[in-house]
N, C-alpha and C. Protein backbone atom coordinates (compact mmCIF):
# COMPACT_ATOMS: atom_id res chain seq x y z
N UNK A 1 0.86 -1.18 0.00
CA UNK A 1 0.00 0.00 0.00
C UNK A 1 0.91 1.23 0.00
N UNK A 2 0.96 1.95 -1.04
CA UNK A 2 1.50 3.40 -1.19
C UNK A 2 1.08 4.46 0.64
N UNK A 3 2.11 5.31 0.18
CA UNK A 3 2.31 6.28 1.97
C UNK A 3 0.24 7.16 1.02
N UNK A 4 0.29 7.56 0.59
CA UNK A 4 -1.39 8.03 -0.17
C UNK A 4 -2.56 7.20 0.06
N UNK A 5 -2.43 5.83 -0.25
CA UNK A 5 -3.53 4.95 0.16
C UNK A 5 -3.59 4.91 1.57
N UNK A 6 -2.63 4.92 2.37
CA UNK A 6 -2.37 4.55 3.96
C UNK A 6 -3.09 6.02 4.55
N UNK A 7 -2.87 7.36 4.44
CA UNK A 7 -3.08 8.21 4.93
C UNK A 7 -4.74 8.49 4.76
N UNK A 8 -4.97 8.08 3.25
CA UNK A 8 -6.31 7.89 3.13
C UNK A 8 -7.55 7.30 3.84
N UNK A 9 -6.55 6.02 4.08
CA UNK A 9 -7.62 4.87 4.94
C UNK A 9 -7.20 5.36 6.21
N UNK A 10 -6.56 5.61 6.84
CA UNK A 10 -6.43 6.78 8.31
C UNK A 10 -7.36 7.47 8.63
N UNK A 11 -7.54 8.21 8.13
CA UNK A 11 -8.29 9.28 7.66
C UNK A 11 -10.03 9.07 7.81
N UNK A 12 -10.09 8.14 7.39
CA UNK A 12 -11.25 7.18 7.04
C UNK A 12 -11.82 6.78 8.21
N UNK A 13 -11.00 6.21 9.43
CA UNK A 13 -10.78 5.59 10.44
C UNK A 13 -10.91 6.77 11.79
N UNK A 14 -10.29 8.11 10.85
CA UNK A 14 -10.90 8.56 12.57
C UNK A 14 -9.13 8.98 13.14
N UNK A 15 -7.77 9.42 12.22
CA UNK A 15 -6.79 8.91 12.61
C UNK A 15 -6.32 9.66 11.60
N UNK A 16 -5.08 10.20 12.84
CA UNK A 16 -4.41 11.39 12.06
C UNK A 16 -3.23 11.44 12.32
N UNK A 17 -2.34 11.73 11.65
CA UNK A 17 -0.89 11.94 12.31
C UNK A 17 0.38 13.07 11.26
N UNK A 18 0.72 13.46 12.37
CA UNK A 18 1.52 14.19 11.83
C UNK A 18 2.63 14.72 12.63
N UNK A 19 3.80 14.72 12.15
CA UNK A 19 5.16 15.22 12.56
C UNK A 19 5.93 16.27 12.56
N UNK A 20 6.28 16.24 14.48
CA UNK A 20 6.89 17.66 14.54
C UNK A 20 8.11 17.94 14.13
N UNK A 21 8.25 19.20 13.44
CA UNK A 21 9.52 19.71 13.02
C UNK A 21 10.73 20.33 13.94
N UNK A 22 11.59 20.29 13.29
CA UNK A 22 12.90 21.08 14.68
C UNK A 22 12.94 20.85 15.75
N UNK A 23 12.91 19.56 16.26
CA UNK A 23 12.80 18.81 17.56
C UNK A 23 14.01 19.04 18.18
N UNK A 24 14.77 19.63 19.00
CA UNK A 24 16.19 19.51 19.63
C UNK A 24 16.43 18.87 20.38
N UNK A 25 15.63 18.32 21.24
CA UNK A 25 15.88 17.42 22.34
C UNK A 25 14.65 17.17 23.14
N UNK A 26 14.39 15.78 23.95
CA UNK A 26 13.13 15.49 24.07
C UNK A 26 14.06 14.78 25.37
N UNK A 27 13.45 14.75 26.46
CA UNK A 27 13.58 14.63 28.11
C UNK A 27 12.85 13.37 28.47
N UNK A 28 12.96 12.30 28.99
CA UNK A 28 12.13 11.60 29.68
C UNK A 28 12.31 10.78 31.31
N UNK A 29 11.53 11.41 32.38
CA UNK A 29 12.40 11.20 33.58
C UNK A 29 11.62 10.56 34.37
N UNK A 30 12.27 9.38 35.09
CA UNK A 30 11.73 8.40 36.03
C UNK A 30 12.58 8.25 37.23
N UNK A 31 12.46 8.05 38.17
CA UNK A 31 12.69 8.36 39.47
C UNK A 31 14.20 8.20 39.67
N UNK A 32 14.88 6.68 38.65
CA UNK A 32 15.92 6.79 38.72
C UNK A 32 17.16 7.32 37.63
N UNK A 33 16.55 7.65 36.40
CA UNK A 33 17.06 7.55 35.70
C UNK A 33 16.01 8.62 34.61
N UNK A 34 17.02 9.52 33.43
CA UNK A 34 16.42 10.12 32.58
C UNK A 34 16.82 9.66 31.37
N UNK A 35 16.07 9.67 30.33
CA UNK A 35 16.20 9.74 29.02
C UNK A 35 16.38 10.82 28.24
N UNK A 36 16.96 10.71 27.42
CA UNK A 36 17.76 11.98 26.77
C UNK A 36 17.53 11.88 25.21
N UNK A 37 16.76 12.00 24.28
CA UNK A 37 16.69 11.84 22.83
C UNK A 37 17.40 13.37 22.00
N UNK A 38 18.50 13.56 21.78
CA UNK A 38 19.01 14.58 20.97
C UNK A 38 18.87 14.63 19.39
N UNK A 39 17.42 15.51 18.93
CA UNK A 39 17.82 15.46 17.37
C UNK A 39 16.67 14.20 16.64
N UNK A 40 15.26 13.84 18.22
CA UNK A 40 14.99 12.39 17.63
C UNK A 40 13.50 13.35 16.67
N UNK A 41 13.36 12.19 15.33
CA UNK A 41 12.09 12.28 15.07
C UNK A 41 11.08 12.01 15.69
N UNK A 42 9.64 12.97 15.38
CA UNK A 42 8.37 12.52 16.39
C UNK A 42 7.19 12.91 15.56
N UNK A 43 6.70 11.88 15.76
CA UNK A 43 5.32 12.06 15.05
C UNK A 43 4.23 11.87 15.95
N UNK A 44 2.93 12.53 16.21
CA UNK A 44 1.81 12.83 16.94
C UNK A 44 0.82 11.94 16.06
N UNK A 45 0.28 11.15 16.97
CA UNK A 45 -0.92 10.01 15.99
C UNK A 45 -2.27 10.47 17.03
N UNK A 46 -3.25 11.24 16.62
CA UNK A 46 -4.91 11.42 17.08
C UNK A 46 -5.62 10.19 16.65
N UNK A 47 -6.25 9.20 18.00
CA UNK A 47 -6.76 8.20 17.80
C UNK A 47 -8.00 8.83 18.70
N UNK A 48 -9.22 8.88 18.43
CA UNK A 48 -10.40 8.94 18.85
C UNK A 48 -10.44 9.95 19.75
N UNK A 49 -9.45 10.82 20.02
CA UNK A 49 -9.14 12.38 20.60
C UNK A 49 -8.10 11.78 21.62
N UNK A 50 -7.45 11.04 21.64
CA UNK A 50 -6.39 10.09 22.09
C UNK A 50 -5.01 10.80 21.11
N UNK A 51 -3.82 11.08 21.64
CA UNK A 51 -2.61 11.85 21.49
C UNK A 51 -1.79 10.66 21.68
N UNK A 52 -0.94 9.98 21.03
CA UNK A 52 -0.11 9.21 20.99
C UNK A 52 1.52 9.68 20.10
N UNK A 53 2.66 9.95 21.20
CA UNK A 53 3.80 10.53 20.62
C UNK A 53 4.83 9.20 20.23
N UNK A 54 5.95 9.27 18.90
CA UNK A 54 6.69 7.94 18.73
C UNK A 54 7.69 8.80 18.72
N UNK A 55 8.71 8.27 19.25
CA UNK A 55 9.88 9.49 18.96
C UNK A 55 11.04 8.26 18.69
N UNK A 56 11.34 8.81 17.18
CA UNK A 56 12.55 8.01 16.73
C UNK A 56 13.87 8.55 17.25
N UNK A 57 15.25 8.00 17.67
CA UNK A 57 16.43 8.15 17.73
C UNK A 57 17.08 7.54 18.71
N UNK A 58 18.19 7.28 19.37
CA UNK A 58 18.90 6.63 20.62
C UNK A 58 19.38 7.79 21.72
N UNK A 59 18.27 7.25 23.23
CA UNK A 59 18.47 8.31 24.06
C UNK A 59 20.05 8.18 24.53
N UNK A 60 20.37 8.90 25.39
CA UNK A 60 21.42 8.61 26.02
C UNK A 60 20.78 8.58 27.37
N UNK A 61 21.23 7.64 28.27
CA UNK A 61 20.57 7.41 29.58
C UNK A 61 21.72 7.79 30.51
N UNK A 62 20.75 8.79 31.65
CA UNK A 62 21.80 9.27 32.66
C UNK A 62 20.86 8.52 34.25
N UNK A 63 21.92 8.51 35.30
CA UNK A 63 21.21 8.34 36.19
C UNK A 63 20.55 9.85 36.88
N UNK A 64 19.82 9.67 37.52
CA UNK A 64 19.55 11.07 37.85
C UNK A 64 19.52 11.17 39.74
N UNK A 65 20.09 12.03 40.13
CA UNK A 65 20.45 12.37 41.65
C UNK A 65 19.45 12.67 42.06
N UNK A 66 19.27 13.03 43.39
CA UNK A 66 18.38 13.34 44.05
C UNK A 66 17.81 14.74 43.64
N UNK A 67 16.14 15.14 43.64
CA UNK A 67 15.56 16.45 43.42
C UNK A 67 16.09 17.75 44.24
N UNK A 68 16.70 18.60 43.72
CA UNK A 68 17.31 19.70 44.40
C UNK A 68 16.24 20.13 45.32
N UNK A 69 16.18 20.63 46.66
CA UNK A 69 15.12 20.94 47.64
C UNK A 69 14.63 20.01 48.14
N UNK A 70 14.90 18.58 48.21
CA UNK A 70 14.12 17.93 48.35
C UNK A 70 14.58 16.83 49.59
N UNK A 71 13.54 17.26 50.87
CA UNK A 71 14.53 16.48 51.90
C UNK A 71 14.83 15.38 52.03
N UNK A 72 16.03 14.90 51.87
CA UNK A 72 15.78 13.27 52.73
C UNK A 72 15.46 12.89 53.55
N UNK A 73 14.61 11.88 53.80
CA UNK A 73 13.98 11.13 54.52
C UNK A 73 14.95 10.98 55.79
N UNK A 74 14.61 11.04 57.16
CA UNK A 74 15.35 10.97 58.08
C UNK A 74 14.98 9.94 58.94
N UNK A 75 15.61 9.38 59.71
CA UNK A 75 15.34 7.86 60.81
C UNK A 75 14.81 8.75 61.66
N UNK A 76 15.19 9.83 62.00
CA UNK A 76 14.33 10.26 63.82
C UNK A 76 12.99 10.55 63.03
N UNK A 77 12.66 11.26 61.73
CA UNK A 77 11.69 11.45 61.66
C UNK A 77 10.54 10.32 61.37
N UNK A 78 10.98 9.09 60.55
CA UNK A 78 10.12 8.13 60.77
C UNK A 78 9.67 7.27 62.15
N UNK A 79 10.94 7.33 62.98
CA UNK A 79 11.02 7.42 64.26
C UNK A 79 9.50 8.04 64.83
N UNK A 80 9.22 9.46 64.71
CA UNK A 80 8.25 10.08 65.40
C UNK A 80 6.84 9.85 64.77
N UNK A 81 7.20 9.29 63.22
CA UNK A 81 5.52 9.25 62.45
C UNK A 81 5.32 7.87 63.42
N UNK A 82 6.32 7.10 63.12
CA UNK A 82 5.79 6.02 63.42
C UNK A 82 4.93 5.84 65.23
N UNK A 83 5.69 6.50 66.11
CA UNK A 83 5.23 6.59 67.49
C UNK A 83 3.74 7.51 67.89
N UNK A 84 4.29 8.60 66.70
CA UNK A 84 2.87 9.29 66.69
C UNK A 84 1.76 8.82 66.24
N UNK A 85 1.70 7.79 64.82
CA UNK A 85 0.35 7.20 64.70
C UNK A 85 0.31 5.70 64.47
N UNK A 86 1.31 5.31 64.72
CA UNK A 86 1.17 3.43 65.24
C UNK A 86 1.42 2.92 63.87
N UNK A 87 1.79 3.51 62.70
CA UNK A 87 1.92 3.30 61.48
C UNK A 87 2.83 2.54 61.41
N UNK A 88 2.94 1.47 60.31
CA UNK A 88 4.06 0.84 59.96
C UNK A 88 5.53 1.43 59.35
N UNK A 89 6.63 1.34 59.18
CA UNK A 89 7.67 1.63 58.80
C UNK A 89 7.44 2.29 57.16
N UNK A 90 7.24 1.32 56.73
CA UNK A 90 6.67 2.13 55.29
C UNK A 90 6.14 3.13 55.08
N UNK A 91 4.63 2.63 56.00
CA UNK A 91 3.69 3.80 55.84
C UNK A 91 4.27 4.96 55.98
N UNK A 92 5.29 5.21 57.10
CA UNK A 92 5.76 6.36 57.53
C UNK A 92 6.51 7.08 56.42
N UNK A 93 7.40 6.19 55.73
CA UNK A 93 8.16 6.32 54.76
C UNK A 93 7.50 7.26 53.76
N UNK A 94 6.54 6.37 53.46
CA UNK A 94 6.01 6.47 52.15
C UNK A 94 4.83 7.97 52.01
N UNK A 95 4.37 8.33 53.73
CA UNK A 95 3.80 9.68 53.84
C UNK A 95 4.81 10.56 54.05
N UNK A 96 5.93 10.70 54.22
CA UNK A 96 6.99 11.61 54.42
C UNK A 96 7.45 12.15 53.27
N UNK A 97 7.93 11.21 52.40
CA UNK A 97 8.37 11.12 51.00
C UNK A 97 7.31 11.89 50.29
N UNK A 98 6.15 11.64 50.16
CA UNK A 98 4.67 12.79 49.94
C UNK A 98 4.64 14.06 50.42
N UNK A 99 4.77 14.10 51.83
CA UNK A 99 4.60 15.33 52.13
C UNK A 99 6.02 16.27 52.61
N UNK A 100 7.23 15.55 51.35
CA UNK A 100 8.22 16.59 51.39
C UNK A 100 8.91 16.86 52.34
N UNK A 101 9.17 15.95 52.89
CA UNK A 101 9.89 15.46 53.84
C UNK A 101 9.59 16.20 55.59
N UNK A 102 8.36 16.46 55.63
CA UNK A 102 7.36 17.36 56.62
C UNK A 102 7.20 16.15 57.44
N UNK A 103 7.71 15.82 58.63
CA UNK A 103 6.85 14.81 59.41
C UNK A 103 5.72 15.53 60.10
N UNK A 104 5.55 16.45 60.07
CA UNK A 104 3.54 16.97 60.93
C UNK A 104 2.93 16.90 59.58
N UNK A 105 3.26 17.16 58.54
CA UNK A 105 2.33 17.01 57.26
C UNK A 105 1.81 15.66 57.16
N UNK A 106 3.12 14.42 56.97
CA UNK A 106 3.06 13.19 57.28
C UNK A 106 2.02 12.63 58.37
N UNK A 107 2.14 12.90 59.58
CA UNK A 107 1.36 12.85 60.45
C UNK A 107 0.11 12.97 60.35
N UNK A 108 -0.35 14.32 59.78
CA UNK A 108 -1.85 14.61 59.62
C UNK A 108 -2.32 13.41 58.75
N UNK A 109 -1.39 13.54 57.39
CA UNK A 109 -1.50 12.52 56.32
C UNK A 109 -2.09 11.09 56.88
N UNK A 110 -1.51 10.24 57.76
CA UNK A 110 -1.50 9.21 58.28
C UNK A 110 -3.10 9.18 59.23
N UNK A 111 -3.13 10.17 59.67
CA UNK A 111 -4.14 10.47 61.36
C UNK A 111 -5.47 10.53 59.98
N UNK A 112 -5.59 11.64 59.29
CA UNK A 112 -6.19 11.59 58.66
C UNK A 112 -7.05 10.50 57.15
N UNK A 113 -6.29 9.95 56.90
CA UNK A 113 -6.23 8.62 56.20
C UNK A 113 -6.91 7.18 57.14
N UNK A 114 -7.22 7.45 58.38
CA UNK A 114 -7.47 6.20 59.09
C UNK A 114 -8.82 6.19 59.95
């Protein structure tokens, strides 16, 4: 099927696509690690008001450090979630880490949640 017949029957279907120009670099970041695409192609596909991005090229993968501002988690402070609302180790963890490393935020978080 010719790239004309294909766009046609797309088309047909409800389905659109089209590709962005002058792309310089495209970012993709997960808790431990970012993706880096320099220079990649990308094309935008509209499926039923559905946005679907493909981005051609080879990222370069970095690890990524900790969020600037962003407190670490401390033992006295899970220490106190945990005594303050009978919460498990995690739990404590895992509301601290949420509320930005705030153990009274945490706290409410926990008190409030139960």
């Amino acid at each position: 099927m010719n790239p004309r017949q294909m766009k046609a029957m797309m088309k047909r279907m409800g389905i659109s696509q089209e590709d962005i120009a002058d792309v310089e670099e495209i970012l993709i970041k997960t808790r431990t690690q970012e993706y880096v695409f320099k220079e990649a192609l990308v094309s935008v596909m509209t499926v039923q008001g559905q946005k679907t991005f493909q981005i051609i090229g080879e990222p370069e993968i970095k690890k990524r450090a900790a969020e600037p501002g962003k407190k670490a988690v401390q033992n006295e402070d899970i220490a106190l979630i945990i005594e303050q609302t009978g919460a498990t180790e995690e739990e404590a963890k895992e509301a601290l880490e949420e509320c930005g490393g705030q153990p009274a935020e945490a706290i409410l978080k926990i008190m409030s949640s139960r």
